[in-house]
Protein backbone atom coordinates (compact mmCIF):
# COMPACT_ATOMS: atom_id res chain seq x y z
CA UNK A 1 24.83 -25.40 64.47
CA UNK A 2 21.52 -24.69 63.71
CA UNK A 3 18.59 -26.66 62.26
CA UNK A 4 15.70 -26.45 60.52
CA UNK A 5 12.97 -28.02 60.18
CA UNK A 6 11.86 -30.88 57.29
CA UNK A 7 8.27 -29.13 57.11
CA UNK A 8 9.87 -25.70 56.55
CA UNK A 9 12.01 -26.98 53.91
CA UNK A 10 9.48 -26.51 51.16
CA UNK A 11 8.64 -23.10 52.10
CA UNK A 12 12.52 -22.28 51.88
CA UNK A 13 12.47 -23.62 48.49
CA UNK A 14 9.57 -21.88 47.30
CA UNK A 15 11.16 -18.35 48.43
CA UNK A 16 14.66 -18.70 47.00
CA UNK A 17 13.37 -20.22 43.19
CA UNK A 18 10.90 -17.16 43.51
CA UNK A 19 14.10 -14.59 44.73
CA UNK A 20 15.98 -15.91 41.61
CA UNK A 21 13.28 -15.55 38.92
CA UNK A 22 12.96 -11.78 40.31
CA UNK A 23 16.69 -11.11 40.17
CA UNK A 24 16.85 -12.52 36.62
CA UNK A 25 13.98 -12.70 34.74
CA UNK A 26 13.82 -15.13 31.78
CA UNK A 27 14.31 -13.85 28.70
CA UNK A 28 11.45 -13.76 25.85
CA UNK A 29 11.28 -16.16 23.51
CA UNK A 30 11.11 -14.85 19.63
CA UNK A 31 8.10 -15.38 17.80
CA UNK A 32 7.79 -15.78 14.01
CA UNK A 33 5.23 -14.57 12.13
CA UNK A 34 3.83 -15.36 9.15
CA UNK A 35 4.43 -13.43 6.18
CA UNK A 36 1.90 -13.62 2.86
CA UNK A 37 4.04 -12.77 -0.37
CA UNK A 38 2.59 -12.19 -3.12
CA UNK A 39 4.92 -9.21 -4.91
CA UNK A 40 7.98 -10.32 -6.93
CA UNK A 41 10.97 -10.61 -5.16
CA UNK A 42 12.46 -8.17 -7.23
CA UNK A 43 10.08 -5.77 -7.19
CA UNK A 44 11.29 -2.87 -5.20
CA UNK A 45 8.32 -2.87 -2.81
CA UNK A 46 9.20 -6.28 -1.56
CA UNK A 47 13.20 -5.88 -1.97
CA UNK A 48 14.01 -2.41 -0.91
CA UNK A 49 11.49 -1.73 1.64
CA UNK A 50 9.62 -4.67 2.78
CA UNK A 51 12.28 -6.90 3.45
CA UNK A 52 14.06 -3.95 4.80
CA UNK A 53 11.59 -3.24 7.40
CA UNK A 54 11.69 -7.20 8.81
CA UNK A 55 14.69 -6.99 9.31
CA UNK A 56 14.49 -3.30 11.12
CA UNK A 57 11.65 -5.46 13.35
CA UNK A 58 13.85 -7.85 14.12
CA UNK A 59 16.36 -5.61 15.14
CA UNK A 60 14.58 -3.31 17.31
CA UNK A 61 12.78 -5.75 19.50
CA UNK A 62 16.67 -7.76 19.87
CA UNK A 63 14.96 -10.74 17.89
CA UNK A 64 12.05 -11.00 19.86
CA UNK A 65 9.82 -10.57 16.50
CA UNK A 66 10.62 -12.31 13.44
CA UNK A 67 8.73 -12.56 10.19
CA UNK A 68 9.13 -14.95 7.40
CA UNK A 69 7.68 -15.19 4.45
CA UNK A 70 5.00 -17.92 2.99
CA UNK A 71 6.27 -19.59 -0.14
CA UNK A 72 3.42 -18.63 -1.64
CA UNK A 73 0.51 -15.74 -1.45
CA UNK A 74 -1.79 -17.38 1.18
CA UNK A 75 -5.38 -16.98 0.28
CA UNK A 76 -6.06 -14.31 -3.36
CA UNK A 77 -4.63 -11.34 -3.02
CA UNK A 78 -7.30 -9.66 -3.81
CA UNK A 79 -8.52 -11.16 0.23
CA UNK A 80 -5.38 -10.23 1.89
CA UNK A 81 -7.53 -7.62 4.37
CA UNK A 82 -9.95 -10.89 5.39
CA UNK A 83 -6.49 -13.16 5.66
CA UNK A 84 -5.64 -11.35 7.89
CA UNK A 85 -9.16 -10.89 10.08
CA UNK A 86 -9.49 -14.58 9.85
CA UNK A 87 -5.44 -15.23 10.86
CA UNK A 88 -4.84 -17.19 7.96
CA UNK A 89 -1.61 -15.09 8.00
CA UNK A 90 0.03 -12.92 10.46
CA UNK A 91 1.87 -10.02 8.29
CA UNK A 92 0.44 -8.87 4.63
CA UNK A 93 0.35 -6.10 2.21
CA UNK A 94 -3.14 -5.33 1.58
CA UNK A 95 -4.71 -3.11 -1.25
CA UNK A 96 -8.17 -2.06 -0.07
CA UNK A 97 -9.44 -0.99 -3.21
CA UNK A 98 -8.76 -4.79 -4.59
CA UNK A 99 -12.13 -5.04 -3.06
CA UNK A 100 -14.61 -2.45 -4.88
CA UNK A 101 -17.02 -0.39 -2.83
CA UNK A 102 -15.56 -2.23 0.36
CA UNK A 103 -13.72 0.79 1.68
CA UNK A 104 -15.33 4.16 0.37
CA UNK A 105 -13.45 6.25 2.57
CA UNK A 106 -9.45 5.18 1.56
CA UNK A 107 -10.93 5.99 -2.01
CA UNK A 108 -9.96 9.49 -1.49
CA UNK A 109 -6.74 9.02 -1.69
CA UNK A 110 -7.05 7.75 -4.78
CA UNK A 111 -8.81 10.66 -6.54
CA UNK A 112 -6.81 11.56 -10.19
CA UNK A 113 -4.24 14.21 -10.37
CA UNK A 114 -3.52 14.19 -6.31
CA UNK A 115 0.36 14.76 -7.58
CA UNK A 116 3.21 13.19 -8.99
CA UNK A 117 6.50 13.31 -6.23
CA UNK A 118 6.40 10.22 -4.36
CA UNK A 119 8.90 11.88 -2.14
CA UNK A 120 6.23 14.26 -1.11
CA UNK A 121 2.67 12.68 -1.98
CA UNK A 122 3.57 9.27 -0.02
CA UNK A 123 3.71 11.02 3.22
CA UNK A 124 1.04 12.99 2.71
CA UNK A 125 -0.82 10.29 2.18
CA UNK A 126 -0.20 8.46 5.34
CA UNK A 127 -0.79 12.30 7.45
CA UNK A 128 -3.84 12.19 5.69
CA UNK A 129 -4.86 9.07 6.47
CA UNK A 130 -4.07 9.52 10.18
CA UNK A 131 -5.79 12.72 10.33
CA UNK A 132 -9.01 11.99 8.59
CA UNK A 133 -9.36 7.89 8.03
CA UNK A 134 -7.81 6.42 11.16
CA UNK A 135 -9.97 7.98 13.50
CA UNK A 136 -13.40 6.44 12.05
CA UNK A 137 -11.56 2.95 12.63
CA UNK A 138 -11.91 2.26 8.79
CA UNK A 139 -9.12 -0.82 8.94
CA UNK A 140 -9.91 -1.71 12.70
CA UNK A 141 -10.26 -5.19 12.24
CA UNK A 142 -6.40 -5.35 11.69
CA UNK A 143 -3.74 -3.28 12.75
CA UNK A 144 -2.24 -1.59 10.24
CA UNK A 145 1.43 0.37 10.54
CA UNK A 146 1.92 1.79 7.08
CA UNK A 147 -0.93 3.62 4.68
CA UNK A 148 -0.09 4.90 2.05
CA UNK A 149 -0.05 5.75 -1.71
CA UNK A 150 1.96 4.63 -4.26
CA UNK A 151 3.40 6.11 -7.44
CA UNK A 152 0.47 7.34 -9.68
CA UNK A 153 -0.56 5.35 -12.67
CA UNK A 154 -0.99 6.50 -15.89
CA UNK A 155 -2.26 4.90 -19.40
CA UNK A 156 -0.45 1.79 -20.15
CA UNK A 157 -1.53 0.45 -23.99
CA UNK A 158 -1.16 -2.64 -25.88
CA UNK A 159 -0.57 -0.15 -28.76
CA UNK A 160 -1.53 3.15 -30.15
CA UNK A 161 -1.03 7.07 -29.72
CA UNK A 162 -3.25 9.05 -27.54
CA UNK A 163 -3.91 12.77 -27.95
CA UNK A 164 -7.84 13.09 -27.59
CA UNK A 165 -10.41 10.99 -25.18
CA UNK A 166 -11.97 9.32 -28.24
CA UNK A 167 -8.16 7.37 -28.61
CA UNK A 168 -9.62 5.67 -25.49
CA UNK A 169 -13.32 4.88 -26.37
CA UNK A 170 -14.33 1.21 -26.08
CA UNK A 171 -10.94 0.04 -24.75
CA UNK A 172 -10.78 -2.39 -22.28
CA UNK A 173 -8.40 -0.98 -19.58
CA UNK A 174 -7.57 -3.19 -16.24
CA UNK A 175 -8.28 -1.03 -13.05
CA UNK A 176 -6.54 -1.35 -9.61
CA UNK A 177 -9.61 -0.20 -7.88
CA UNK A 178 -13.03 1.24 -7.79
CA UNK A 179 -11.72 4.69 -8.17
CA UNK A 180 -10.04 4.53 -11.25
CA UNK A 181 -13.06 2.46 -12.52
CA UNK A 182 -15.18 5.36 -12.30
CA UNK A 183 -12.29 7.20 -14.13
CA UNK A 184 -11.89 4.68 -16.55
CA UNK A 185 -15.44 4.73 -17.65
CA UNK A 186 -15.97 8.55 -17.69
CA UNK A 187 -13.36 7.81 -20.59
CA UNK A 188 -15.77 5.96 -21.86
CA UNK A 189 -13.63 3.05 -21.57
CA UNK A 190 -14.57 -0.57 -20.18
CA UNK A 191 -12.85 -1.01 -16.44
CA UNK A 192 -11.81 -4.71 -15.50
CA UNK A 193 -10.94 -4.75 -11.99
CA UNK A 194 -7.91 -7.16 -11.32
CA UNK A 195 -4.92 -8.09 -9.24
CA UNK A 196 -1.80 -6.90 -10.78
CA UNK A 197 -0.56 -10.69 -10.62
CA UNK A 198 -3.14 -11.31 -13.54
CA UNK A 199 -2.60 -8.73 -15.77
CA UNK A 200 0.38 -10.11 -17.85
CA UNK A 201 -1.96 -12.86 -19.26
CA UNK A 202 -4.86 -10.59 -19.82
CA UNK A 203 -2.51 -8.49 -21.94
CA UNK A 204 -1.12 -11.04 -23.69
CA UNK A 205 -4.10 -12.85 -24.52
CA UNK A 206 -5.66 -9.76 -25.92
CA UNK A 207 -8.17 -9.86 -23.12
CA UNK A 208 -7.46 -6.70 -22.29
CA UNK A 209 -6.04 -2.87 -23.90
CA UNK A 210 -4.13 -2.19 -21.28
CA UNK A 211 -4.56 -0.70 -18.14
CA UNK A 212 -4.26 2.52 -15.52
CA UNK A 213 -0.72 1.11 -14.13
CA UNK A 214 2.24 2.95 -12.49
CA UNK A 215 5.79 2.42 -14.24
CA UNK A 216 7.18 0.88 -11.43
CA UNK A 217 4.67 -1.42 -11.26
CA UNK A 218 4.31 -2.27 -15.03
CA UNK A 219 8.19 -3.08 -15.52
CA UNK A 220 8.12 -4.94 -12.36
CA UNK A 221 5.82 -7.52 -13.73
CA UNK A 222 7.02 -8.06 -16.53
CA UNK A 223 4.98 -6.33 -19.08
CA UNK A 224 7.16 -3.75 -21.06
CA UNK A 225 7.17 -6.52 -23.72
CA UNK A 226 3.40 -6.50 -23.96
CA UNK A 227 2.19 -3.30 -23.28
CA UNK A 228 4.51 -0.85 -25.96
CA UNK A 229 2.71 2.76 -24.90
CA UNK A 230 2.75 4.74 -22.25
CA UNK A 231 1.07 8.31 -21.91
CA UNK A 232 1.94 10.04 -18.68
CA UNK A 233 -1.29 12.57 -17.53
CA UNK A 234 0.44 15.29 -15.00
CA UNK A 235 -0.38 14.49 -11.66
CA UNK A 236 -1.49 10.85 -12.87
CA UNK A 237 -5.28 9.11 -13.21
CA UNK A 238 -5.16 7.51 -10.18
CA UNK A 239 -3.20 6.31 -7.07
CA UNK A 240 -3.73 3.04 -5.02
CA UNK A 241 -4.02 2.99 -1.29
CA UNK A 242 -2.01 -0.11 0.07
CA UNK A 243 -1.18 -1.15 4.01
CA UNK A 244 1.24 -3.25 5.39
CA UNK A 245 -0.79 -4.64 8.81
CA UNK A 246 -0.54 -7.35 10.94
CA UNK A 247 -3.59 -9.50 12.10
CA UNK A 248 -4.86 -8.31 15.45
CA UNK A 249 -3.85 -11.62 16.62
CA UNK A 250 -0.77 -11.49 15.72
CA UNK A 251 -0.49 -7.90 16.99
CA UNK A 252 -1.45 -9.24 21.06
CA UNK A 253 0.82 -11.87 20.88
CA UNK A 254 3.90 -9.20 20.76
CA UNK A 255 4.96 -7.46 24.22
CA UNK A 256 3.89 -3.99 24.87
CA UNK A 257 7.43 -3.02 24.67
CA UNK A 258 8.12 -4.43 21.27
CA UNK A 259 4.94 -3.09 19.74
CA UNK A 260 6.25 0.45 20.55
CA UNK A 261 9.79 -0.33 19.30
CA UNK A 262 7.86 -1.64 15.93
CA UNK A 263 5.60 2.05 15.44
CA UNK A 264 8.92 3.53 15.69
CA UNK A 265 10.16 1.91 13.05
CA UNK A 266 7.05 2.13 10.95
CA UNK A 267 4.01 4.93 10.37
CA UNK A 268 5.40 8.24 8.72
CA UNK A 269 9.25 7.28 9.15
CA UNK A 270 8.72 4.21 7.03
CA UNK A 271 6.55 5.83 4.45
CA UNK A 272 8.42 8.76 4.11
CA UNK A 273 11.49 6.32 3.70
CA UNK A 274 9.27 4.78 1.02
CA UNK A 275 9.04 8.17 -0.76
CA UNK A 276 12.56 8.35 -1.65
CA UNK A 277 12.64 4.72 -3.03
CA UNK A 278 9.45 5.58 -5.11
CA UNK A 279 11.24 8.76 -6.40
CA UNK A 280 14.51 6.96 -7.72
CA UNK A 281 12.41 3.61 -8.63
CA UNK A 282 9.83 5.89 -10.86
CA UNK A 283 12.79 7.36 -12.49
CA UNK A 284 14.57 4.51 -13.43
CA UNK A 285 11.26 3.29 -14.90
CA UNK A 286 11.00 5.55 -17.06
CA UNK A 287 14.48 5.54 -18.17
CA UNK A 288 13.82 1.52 -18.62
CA UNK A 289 10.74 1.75 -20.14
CA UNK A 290 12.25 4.08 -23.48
CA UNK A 291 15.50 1.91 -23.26
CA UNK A 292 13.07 -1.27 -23.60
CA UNK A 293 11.83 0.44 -26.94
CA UNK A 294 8.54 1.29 -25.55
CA UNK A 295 6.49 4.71 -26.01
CA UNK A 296 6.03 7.21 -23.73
CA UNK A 297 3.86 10.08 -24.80
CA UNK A 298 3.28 12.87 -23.59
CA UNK A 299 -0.05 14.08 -24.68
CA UNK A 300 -1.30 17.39 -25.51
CA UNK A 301 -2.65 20.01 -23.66
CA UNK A 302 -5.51 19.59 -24.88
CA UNK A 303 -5.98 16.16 -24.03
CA UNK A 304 -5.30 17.13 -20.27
CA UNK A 305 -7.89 19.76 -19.95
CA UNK A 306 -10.45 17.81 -21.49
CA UNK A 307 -9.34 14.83 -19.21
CA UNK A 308 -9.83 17.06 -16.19
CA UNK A 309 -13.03 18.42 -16.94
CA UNK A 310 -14.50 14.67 -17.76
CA UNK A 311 -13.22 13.26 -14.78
CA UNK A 312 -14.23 15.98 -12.20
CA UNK A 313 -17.51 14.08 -11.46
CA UNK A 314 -15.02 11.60 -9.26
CA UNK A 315 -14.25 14.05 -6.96
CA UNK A 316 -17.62 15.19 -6.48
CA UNK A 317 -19.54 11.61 -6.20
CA UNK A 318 -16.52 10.18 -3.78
CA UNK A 319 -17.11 13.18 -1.43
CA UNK A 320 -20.94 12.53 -1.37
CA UNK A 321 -20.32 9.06 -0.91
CA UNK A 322 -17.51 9.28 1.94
CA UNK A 323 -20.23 12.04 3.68
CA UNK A 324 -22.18 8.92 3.62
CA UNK A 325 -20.39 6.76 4.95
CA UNK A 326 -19.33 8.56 8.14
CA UNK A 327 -16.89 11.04 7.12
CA UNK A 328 -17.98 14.33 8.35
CA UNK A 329 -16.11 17.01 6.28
CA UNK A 330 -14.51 14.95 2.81
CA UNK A 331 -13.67 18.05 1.05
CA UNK A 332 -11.36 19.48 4.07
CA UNK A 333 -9.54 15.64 4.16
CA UNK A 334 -8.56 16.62 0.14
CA UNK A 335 -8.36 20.07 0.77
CA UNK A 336 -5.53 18.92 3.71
CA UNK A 337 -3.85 16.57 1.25
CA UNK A 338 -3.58 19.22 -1.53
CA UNK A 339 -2.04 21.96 0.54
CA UNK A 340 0.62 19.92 2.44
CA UNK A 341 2.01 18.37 -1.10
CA UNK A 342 1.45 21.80 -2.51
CA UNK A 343 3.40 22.78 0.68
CA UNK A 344 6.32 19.96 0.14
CA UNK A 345 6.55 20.40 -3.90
CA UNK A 346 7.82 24.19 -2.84
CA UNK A 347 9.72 23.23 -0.12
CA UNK A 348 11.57 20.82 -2.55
């Protein structure tokens, strides 16, 4: 028989509890994160793709990750980018130009008649933004995993036919960002910049004409009964930049491991996912929006062309202002976004 000793005894210990926890590791615990909701649940955004894409994070890091939504949006939405910075949440959708003059650069994106496919401008977008904006660490206080455009907005009205710039003179038209501000008041219209969330009561109150809104967006809150025209400008007045990030916080709490399963599942595979939603969503908006009994014009050549030549200064200021601000060659970032959708509209 052989014996050991009391004082090695706690040695032995030591050495087998360590040999265990190498030959099976404990398993991670899952961590939920905070989600700050402020789109309908309806809306397609938030049913079709959001939600969606949890549950794809969930999935791919074996429920290590988990994200939940607040009952309500946490902080204004127009703040989401600084709720995140200051961790008030750990998961938003944030619309940079919610917060004029804050982000010059994203404005590019956002320039009018950039195109009208989802299915082909939404990925663009985000290979333009990972080309050109990414690199100057524009959003680098947060981590964001999708950029990218939207469906483009057009004129939404309270009431009234369009078919010369003067139809718009004086109006008071709600703008998404600083972008189509400058647009709207080339128009010679009067921009108010707010949140879509607060644009059903500014119509209805008659605080507003209408707005630069994409038909998506307008059915989805709520406001086919209050704005009754719609006049759709080829290639559209403007496009909104908008990020789904987490807070860098957030963001180091999650394994290496599972932050490379999440990019997998996010970037250009999500947004080009997004593209095809867009498509069939902007489509049945339109079908909606005539079934609802509203207008949708389509306004005159002329209108267009005169349109074009008014708004051209956009392009020309936002370039001088992005060379400003850091960005060393603006025109070849639109120049790259033009000929890859050119390049995907004929590949269609």
């Amino acid at each position: 028989m052989t014996f050991i000793s009391r004082k090695l005894l706690p040695g032995i210990a030591v050495a087998i509890m360590a040999a265990a926890s190498v030959a099976a590791p404990v398993q991670a615990e899952t961590v939920t994160f905070r989600y700050s909701q402020w789109l309908p649940p309806t809306y397609p955004l938030q049913a079709e793709i959001i939600d969606p894409w949890f549950e794809e994070i969930a999935r791919v890091t074996e429920g290590r990750v988990k994200i939940v939504a607040t009952p309500k949006v946490v902080g204004t939405v127009a703040g989401q980018y600084d709720v995140l910075v200051d961790g008030m949440a750990d998961v938003a959708l944030v619309v940079p130009g919610y917060t004029p003059g804050r982000f010059p650069l994203s404005e590019g994106l956002e320039l009018p008649f950039l195109g009208d496919d989802p299915r082909v401008s939404m990925p663009v977008s985000y290979r333009t933004y990972e080309t050109y904006l990414e690199p100057t660490g524009i959003f680098d206080e947060i981590v964001p995993l999708a950029v990218f455009t939207g469906n483009p907005a057009h004129l939404a009205l309270r009431s009234g036919e369009v078919t010369a710039l003067s139809d718009l003179a004086g109006k008071k038209l709600r703008s998404p960002q600083q972008a189509a501000s400058n647009s709207i008041e080339l128009m010679q219209a009067v921009p108010v910049s707010k949140p879509m969330s607060e644009v059903y009561e500014l119509a209805s109150s008659g605080a507003i004409d209408g707005g630069i809104i994409p038909p998506d967006t307008l059915l989805g809150f709520k406001l086919a009964g209050t704005l009754r025209e719609y006049v759709l400008v080829p290639g559209g007045v403007v496009n909104t930049v908008n990020m789904l990030a987490f807070s860098r916080d957030a963001w180091d709490r999650i394994s290496p491991e599972d932050q490379a399963a999440i990019r997998e599942v996010s970037g250009l595979p999500l947004v080009t996912k997004m593209g095809e939603i867009y498509a069939a969503s902007l489509a049945d908006a339109l079908e909606t929006m005539r079934a609802e009994g509203m207008g949708v014009q389509t306004p005159p050549e002329s209108f267009v062309a005169e349109l074009k030549e008014r708004l051209e200064p956009t392009r020309t200021s936002w370039i001088e202002l992005a060379r400003k601000n850091g960005l060393e060659d603006p025109e070849a970032m639109i120049r790259f976004f033009e000929t890859e959708y050119a390049a995907g509209i004929a590949a269609q």
